[in-house]
Protein backbone atom coordinates (compact mmCIF):
# COMPACT_ATOMS: atom_id res chain seq x y z
CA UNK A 1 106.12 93.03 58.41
CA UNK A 2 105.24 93.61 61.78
CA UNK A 3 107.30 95.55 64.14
CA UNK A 4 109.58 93.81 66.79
CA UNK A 5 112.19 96.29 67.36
CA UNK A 6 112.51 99.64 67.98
CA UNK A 7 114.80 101.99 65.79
CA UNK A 8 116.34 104.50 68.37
CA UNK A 9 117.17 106.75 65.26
CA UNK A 10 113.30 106.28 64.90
CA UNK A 11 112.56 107.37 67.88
CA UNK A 12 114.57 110.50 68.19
CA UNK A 13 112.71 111.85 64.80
CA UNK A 14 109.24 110.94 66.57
CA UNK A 15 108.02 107.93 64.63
CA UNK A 16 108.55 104.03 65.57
CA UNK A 17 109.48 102.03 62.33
CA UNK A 18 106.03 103.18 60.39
CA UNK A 19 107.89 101.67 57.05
CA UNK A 20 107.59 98.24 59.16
CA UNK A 21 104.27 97.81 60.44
CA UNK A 22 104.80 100.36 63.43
CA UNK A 23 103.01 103.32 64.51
CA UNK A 24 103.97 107.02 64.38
CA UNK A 25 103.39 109.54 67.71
CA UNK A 26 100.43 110.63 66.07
CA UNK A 27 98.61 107.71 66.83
CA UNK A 28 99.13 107.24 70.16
CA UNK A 29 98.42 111.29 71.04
CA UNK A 30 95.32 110.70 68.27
CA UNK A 31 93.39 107.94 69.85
CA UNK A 32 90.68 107.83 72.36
CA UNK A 33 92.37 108.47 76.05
CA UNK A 34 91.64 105.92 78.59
CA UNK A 35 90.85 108.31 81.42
CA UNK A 36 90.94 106.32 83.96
CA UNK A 37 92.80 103.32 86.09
CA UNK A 38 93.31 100.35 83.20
CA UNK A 39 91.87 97.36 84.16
CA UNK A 40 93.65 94.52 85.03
CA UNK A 41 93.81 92.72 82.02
CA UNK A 42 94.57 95.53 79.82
CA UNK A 43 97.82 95.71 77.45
CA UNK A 44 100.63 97.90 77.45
CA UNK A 45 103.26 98.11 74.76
CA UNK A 46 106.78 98.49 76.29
CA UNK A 47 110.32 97.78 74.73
CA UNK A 48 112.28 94.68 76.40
CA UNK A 49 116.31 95.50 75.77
CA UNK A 50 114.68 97.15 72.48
CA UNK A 51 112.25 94.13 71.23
CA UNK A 52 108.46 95.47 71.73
CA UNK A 53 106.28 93.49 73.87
CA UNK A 54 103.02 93.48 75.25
CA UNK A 55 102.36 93.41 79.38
CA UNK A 56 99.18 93.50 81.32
CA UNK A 57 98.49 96.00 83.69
CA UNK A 58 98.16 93.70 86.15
CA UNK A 59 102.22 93.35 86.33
CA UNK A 60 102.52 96.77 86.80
CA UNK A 61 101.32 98.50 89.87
CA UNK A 62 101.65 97.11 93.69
CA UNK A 63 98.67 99.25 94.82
CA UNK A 64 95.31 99.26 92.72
CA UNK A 65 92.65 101.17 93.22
CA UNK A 66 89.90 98.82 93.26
CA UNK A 67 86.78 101.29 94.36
CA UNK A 68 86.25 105.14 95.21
CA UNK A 69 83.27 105.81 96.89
CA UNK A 70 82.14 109.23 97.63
CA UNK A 71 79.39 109.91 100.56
CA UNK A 72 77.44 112.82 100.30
CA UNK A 73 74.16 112.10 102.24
CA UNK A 74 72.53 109.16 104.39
CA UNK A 75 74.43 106.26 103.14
CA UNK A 76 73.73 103.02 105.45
CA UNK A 77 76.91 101.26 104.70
CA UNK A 78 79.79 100.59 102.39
CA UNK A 79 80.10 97.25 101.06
CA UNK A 80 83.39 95.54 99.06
CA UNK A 81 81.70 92.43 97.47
CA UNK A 82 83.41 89.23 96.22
CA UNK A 83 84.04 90.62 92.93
CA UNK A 84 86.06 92.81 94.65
CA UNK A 85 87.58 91.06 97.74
CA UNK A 86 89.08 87.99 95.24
CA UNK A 87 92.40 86.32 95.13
CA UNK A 88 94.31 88.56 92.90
CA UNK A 89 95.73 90.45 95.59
CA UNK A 90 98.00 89.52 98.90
CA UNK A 91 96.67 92.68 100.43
CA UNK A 92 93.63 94.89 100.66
CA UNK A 93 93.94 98.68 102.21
CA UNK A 94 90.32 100.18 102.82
CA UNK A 95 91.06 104.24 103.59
CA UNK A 96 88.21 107.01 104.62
CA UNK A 97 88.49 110.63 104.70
CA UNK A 98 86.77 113.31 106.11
CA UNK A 99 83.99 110.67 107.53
CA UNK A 100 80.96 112.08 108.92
CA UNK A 101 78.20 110.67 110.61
CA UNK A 102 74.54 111.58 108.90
CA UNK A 103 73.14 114.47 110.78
CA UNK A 104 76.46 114.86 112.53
CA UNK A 105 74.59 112.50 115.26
CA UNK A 106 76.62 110.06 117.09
CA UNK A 107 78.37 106.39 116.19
CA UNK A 108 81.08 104.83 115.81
CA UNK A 109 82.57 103.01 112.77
CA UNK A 110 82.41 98.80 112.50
CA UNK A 111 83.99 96.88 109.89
CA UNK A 112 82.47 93.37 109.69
CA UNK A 113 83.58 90.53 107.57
CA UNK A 114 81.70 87.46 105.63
CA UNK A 115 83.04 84.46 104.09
CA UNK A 116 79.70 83.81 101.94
CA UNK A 117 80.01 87.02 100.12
CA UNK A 118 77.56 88.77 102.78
CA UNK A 119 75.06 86.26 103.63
CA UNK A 120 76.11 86.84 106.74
CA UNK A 121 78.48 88.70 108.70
CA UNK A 122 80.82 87.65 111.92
CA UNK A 123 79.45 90.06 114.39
CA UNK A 124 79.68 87.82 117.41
CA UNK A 125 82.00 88.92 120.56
CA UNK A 126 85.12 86.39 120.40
CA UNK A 127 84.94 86.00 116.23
CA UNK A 128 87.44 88.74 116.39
CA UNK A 129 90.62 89.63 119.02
CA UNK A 130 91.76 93.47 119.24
CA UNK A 131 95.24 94.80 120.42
CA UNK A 132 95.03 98.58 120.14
CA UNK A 133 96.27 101.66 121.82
CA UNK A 134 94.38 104.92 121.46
CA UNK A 135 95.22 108.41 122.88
CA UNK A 136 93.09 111.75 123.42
CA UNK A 137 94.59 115.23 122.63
CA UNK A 138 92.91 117.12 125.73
CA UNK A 139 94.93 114.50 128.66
CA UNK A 140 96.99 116.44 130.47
CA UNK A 141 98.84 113.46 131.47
CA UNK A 142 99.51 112.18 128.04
CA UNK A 143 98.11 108.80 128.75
CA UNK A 144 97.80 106.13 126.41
CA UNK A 145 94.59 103.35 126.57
CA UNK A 146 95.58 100.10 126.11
CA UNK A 147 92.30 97.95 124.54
CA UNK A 148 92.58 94.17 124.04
CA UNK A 149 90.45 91.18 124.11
CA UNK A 150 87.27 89.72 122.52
CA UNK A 151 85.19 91.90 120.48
CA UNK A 152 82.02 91.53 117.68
CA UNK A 153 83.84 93.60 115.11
CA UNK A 154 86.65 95.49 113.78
CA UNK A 155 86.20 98.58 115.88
CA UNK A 156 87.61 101.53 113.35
CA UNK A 157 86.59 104.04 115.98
CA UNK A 158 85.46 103.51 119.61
CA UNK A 159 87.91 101.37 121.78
CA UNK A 160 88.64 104.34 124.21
CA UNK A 161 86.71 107.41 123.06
CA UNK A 162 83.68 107.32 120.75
CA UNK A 163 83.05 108.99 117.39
CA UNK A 164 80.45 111.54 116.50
CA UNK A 165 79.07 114.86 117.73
CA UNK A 166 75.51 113.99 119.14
CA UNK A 167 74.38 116.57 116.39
CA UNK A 168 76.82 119.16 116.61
CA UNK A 169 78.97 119.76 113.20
CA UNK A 170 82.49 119.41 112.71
CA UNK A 171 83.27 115.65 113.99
CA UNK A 172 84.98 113.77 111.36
CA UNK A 173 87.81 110.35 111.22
CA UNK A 174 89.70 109.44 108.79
CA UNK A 175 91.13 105.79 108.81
CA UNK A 176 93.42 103.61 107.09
CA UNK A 177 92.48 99.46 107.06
CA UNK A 178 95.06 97.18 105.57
CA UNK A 179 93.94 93.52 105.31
CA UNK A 180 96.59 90.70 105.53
CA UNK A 181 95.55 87.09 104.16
CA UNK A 182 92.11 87.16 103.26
CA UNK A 183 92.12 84.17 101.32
CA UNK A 184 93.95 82.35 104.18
CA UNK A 185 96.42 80.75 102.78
CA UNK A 186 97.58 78.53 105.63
CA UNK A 187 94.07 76.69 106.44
CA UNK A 188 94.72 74.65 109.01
CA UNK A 189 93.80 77.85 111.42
CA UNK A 190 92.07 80.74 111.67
CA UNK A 191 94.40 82.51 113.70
CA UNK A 192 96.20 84.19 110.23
CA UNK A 193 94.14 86.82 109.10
CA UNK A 194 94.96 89.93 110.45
CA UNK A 195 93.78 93.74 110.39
CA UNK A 196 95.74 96.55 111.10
CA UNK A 197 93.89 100.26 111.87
CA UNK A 198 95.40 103.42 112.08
CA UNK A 199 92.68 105.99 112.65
CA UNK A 200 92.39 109.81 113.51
CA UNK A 201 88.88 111.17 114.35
CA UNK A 202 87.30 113.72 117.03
CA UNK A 203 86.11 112.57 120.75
CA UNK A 204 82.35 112.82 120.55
CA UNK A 205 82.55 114.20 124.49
CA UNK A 206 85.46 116.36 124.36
CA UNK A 207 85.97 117.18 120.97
CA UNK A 208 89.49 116.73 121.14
CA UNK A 209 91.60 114.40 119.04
CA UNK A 210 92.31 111.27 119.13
CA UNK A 211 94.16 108.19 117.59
CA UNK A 212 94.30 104.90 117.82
CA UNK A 213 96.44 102.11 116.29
CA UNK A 214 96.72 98.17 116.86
CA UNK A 215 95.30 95.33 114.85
CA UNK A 216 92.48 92.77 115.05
CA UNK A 217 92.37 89.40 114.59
CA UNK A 218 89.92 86.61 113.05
CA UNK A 219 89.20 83.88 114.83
CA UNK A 220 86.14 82.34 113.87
CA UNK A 221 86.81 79.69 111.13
CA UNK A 222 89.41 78.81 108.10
CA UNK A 223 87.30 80.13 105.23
CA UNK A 224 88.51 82.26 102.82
CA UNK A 225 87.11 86.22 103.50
CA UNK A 226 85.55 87.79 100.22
CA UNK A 227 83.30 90.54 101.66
CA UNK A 228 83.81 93.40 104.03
CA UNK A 229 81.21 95.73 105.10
CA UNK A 230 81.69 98.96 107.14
CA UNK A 231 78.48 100.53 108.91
CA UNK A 232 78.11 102.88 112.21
CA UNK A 233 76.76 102.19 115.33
CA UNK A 234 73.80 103.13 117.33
CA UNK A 235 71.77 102.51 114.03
CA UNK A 236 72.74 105.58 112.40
CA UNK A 237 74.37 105.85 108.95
CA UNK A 238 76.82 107.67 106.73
CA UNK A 239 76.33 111.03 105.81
CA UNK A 240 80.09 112.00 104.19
CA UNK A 241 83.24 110.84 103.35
CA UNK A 242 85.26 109.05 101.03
CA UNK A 243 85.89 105.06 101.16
CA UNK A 244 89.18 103.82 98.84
CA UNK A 245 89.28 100.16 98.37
CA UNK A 246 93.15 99.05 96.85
CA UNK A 247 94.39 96.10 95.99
CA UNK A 248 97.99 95.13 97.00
CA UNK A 249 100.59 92.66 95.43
């Protein structure tokens, strides 16, 4: 007989109706451990009011961790591919930490997107809009830049004061990326997919801090975004850091 409810007196003493098809303790803390995220599609067994069911994953969590990538040397870009960037998710939230730039030599950090799963990227001035306001530790007059208008890409860092050390160590950003309605759900315009950056990183000139928050928005066409690449400037590339991809529902 298989097992459909769950006997609390059962599962005071440790086991879960063994005499009826069930399962003692044992063979949960006995099999192989998962070690790591489940996927998606994997099952859980949970008890509904006391009847045993089976759930995916997927119903679980609201954020997923989708990717970790860990930089360690001269990496020329970090790419979230279609199999990725799909439509299971309303959100996606791209973080870095502790970025550097290889060599500790100047650049700033560009996200670009693609609707043909990288083909080709939007990297023309007017495919996105920016609204951003950045400030630098070492002002005496605590002033705040206000940066809006055209632009060629999602400008992580940059937009007041630029990233990077010219070669001397110690320079790094750290970012958070969240990705509103990728798949565009209202197609009748492009004017609905929106990116909001918060980012923390050291003045290249100065060395001072700075931040910088505001949002960018797509404008160039209705398709559906399912790629996102993130490079840095002045043709130089990663050297360290760590990229999160999540998925949010």
């Amino acid at each position: 007989m298989a097992l459909s409810k769950v006997d609390v007196a059962n599962m005071i003493t440790g086991t879960v109706g063994t005499s009826n098809g069930g399962f003692a303790v044992g063979s949960i803390t006995g099999a192989t451990a998962l070690a790591a995220t489940p996927a998606l599609t994997d099952e859980l067994l949970v008890s509904d009011a006391g009847t045993l069911k089976r759930i995916d994953f997927t119903h679980l969590p609201t954020h997923v961790l989708l990717d970790d990538t860990f930089i360690s040397s001269n990496t020329a870009n970090v790419t979230y591919s279609s199999s990725l960037i799909t439509g299971d998710f309303e959100q996606y939230i791209i973080t870095g930490s502790a970025i550097r730039v290889n060599s500790n030599a100047k650049g700033n950090i560009f996200a670009f997107v693609s609707s043909d799963n990288g083909s080709s990227y939007h990297t023309t001035s007017g495919d996105y809009v920016k609204s951003m306001l950045v400030g630098q530790g070492g002002l005496s007059s605590n002033a705040v830049n206000s940066r809006h208008g055209d632009a060629s890409s999602i400008e992580i860092t940059g937009n007041a004061y630029d990233f990077g050390n010219d070669g001397n160590a110690g320079c790094t950003a750290n970012f958070v990326l969240r990705c509103y309605n990728l798949k565009n759900l209202a197609t009748s315009t492009a004017v609905n997919r929106y990116f909001q950056v918060q980012t923390a990183y050291d003045d290249r000139d100065s060395g001072h801090g700075v931040s910088g928050e505001g949002c960018y928005i797509f404008m160039d066409g209705t398709a559906e975004i399912n790629n996102i690449k993130l490079e840095v400037s002045h043709s130089n590339t990663f050297g360290q850091g760590e990229f999160r991809l999540y998925g949010v529902r």
